[in-house]
N, C-alpha and C. Protein backbone atom coordinates (compact mmCIF):
# COMPACT_ATOMS: atom_id res chain seq x y z
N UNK A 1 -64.10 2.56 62.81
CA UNK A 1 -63.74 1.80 63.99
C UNK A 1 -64.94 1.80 64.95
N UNK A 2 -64.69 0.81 65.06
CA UNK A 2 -65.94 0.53 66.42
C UNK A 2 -65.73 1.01 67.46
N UNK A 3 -66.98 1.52 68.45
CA UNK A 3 -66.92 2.70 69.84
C UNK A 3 -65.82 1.82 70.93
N UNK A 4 -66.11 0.67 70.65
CA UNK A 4 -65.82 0.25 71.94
C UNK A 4 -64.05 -0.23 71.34
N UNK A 5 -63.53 -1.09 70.50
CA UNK A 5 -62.41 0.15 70.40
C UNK A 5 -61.45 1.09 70.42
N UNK A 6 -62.34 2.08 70.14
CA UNK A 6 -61.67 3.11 70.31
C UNK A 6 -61.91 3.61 71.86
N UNK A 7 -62.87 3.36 72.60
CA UNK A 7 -62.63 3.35 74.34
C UNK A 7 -61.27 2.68 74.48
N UNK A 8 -61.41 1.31 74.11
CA UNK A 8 -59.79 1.00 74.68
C UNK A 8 -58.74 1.55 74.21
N UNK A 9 -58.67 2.01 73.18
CA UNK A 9 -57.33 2.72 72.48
C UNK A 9 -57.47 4.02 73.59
N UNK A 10 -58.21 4.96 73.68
CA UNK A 10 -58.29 5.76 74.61
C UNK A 10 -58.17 5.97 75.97
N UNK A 11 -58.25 4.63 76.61
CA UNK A 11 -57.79 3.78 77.92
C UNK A 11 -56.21 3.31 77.95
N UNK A 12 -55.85 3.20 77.03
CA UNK A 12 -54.74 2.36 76.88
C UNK A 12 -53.46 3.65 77.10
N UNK A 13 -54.01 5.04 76.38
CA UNK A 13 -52.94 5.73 76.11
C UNK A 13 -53.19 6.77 77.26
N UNK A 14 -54.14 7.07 77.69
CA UNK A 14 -54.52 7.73 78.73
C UNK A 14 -53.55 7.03 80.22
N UNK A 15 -53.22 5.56 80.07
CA UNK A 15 -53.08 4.73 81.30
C UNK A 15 -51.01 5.19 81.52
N UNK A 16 -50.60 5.67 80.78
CA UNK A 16 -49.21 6.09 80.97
C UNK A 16 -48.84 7.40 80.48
N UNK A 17 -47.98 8.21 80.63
CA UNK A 17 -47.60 9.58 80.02
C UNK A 17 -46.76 9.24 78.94
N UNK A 18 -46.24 7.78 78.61
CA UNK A 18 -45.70 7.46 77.31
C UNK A 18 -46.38 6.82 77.19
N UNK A 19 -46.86 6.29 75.56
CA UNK A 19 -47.43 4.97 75.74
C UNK A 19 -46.64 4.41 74.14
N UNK A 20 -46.23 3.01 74.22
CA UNK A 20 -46.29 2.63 72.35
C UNK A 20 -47.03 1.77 72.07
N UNK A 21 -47.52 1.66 70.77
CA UNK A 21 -48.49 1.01 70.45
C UNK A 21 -47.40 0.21 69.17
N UNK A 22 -46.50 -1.15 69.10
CA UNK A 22 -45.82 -1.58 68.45
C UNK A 22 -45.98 -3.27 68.54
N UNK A 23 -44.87 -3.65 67.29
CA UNK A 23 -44.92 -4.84 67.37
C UNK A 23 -44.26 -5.67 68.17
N UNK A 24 -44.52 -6.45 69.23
CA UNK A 24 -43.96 -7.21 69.74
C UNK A 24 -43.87 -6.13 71.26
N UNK A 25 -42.76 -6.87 72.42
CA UNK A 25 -43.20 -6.26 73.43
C UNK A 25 -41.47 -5.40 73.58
N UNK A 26 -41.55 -4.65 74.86
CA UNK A 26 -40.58 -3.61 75.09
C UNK A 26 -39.29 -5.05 75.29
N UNK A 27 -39.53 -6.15 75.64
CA UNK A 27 -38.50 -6.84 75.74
C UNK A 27 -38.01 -7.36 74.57
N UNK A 28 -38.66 -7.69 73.82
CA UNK A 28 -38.57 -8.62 72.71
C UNK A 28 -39.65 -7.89 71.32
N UNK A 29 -38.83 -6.60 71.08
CA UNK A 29 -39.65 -6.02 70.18
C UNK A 29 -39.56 -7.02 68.32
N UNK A 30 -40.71 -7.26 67.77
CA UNK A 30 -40.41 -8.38 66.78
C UNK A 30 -40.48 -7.41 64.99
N UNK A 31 -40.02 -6.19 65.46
CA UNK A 31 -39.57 -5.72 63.93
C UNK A 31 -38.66 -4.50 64.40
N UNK A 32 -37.86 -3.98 63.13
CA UNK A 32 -36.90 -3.27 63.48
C UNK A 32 -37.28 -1.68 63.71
N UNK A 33 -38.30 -0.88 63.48
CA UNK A 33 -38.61 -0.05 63.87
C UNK A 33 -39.57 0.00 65.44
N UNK A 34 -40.35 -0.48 65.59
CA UNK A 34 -40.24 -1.07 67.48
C UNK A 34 -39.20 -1.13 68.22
N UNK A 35 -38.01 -1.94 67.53
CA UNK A 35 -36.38 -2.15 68.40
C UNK A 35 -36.41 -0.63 68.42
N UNK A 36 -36.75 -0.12 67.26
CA UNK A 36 -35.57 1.59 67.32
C UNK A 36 -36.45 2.53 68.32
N UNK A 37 -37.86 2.20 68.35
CA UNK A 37 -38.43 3.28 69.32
C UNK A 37 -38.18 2.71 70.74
N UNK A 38 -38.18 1.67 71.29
CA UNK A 38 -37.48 0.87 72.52
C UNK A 38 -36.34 1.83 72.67
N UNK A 39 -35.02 1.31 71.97
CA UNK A 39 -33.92 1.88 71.84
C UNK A 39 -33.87 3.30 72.55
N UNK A 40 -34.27 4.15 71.43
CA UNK A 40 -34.37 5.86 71.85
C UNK A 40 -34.99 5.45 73.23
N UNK A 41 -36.17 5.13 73.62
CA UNK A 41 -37.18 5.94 74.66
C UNK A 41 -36.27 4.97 75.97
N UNK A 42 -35.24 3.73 75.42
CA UNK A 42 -34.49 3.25 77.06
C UNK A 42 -32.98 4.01 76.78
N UNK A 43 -32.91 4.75 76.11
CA UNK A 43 -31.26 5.62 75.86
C UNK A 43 -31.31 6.72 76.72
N UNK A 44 -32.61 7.08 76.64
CA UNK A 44 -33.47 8.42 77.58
C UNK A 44 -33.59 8.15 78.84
N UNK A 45 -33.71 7.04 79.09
CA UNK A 45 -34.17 6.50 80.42
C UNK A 45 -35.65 6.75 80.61
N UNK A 46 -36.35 6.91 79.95
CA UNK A 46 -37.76 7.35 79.80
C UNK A 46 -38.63 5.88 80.15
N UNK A 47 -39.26 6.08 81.02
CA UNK A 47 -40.70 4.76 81.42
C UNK A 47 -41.61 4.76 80.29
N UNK A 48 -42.11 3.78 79.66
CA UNK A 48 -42.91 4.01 79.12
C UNK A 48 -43.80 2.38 78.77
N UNK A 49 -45.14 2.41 78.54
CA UNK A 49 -45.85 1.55 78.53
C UNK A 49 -46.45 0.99 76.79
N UNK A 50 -46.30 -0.16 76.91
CA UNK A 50 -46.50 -0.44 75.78
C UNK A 50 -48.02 -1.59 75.49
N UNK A 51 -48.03 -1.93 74.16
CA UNK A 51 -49.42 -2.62 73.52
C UNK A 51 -49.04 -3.21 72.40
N UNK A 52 -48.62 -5.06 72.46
CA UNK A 52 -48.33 -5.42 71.16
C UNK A 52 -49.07 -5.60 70.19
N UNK A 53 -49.34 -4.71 69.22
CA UNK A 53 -50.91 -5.03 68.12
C UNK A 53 -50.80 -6.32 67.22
N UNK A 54 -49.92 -6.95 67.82
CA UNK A 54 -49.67 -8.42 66.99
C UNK A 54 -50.72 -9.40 67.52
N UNK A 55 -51.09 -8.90 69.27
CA UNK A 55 -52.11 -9.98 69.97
C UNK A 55 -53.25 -9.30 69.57
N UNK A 56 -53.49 -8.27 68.79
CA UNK A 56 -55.49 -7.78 68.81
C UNK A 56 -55.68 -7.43 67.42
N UNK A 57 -55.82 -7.53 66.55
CA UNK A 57 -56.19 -7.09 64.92
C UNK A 57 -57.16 -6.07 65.12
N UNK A 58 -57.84 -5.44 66.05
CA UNK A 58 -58.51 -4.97 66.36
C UNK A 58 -58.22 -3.40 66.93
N UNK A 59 -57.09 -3.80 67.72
CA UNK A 59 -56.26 -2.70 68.05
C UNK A 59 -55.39 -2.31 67.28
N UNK A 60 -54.61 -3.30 66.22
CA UNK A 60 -53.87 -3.14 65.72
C UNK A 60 -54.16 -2.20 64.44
N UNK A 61 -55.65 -2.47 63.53
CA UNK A 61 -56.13 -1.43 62.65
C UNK A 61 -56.68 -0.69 63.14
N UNK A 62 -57.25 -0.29 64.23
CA UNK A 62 -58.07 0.60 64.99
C UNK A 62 -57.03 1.47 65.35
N UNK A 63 -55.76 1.34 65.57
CA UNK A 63 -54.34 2.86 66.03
C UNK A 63 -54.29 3.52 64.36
N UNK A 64 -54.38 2.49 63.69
CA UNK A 64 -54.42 3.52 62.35
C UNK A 64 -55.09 4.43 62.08
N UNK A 65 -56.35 3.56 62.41
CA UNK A 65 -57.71 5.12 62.31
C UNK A 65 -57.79 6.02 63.30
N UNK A 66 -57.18 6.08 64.33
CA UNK A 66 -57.57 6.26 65.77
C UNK A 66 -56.60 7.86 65.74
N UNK A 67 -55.20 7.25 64.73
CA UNK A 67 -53.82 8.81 64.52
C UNK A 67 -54.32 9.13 63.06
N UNK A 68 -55.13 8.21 62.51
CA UNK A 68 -54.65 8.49 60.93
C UNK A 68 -52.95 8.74 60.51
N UNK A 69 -52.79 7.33 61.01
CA UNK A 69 -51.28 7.31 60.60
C UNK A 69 -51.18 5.72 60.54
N UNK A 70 -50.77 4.92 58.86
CA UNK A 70 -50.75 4.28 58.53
C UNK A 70 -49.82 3.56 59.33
N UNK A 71 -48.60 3.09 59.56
CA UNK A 71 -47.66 2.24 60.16
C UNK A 71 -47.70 2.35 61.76
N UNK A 72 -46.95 1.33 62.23
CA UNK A 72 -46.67 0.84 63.42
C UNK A 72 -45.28 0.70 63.56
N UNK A 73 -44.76 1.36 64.59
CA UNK A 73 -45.19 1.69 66.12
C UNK A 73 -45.76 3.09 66.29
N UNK A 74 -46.68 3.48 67.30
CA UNK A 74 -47.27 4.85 67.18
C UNK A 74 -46.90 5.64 68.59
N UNK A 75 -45.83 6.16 68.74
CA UNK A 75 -45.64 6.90 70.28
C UNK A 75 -46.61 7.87 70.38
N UNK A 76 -47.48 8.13 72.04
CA UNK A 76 -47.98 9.18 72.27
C UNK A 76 -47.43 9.51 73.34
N UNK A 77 -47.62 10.60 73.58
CA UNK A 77 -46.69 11.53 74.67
C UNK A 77 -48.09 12.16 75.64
N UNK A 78 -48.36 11.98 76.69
CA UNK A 78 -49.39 12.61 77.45
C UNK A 78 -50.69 12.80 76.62
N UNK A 79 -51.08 11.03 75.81
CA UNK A 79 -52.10 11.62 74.94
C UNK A 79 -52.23 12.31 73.04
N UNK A 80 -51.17 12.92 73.56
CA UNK A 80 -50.48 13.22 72.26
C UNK A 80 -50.20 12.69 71.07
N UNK A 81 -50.49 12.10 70.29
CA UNK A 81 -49.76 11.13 68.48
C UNK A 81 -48.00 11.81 69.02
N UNK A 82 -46.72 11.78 68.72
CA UNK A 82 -45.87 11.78 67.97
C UNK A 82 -45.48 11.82 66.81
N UNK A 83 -45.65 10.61 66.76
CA UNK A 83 -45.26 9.52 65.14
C UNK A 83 -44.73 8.31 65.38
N UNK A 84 -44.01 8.25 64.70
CA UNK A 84 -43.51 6.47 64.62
C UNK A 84 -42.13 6.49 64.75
N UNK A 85 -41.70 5.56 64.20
CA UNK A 85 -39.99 5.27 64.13
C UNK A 85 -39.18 6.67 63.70
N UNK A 86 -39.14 6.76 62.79
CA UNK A 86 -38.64 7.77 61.89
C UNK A 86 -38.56 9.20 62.35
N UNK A 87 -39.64 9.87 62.49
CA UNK A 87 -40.05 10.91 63.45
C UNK A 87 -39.31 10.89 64.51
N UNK A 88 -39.36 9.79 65.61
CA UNK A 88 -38.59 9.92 66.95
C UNK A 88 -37.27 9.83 66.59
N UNK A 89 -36.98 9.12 65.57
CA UNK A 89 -35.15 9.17 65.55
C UNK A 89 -34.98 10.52 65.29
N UNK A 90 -35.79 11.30 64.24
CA UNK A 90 -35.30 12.66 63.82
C UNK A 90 -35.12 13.56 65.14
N UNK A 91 -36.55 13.32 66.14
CA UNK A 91 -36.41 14.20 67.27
C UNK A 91 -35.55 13.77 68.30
N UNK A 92 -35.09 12.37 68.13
CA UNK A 92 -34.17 12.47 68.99
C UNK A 92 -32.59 12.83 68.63
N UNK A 93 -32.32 12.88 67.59
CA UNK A 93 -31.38 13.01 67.24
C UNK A 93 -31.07 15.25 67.28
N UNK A 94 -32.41 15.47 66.84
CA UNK A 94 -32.44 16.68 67.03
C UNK A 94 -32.40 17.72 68.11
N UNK A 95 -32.76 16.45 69.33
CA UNK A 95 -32.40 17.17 70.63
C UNK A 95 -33.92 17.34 71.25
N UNK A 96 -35.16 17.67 70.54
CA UNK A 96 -36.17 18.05 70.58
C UNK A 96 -37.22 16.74 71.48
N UNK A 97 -36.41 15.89 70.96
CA UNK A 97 -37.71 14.60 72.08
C UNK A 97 -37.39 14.54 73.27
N UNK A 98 -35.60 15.17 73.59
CA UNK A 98 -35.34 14.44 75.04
C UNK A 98 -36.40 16.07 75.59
N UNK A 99 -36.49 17.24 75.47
CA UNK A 99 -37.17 18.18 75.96
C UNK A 99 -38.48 18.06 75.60
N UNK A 100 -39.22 17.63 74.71
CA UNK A 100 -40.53 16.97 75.03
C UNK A 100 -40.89 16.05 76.06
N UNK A 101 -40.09 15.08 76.47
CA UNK A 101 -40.00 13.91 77.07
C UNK A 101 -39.77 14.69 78.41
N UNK A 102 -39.14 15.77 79.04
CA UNK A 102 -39.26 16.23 80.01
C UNK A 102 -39.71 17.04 80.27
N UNK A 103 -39.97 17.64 79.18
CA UNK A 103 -41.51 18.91 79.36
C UNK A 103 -42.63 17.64 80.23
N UNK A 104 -43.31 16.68 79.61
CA UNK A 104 -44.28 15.84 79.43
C UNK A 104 -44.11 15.31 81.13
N UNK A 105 -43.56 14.42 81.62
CA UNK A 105 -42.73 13.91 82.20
C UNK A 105 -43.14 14.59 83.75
N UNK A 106 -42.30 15.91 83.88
CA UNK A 106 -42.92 16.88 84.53
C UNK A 106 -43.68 17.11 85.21
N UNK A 107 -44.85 17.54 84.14
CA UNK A 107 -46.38 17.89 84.68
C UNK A 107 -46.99 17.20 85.29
């Protein structure tokens, strides 16, 4: 990935204490794992800022290299990777994201 980039990927997630990096936007998410991380992070009541990688091909393969984590959507938490869809349903279901999310939140 190119420097400049990965400055913005680093700008982008730095600019909120949530951030997602998914398809389509928090209103109108355009695949079903985006809907599901929307979902969880507005069930929480959690703010969080998003980046549709559908408008940048650039950003959009550059979050891959950036987590080394193949798919989209990519939650970070204060900076942090998460994971994606799957991951957050587990932690939310597990109890464990809503106390990340207010550990994070917090500080």
């Amino acid at each position: 990935m190119d420097p400049t980039t990965q400055q913005r990927i680093e700008a982008l997630i730095a600019s909120s204490p949530v951030y997602v990096f998914m398809k389509g936007s928090k209103l109108m998410p355009q695949c079903g794992f985006s809907n599901n991380v929307v979902q969880i992070l507005t069930t929480l009541g959690v703010p969080f800022d998003s980046f549709d990688v559908l408008s940048d091909m650039e950003i959009r393969q550059g979050i891959k290299e950036f987590s080394d984590w193949p798919t989209i959507p990519q939650v970070y938490v204060n900076g942090e990777f998460i994971g994606g869809s799957d991951i957050l349903l587990e932690m939310y279901n597990s109890g464990e994201l809503r106390e990340k999310l207010a550990v994070a939140l917090a500080s």
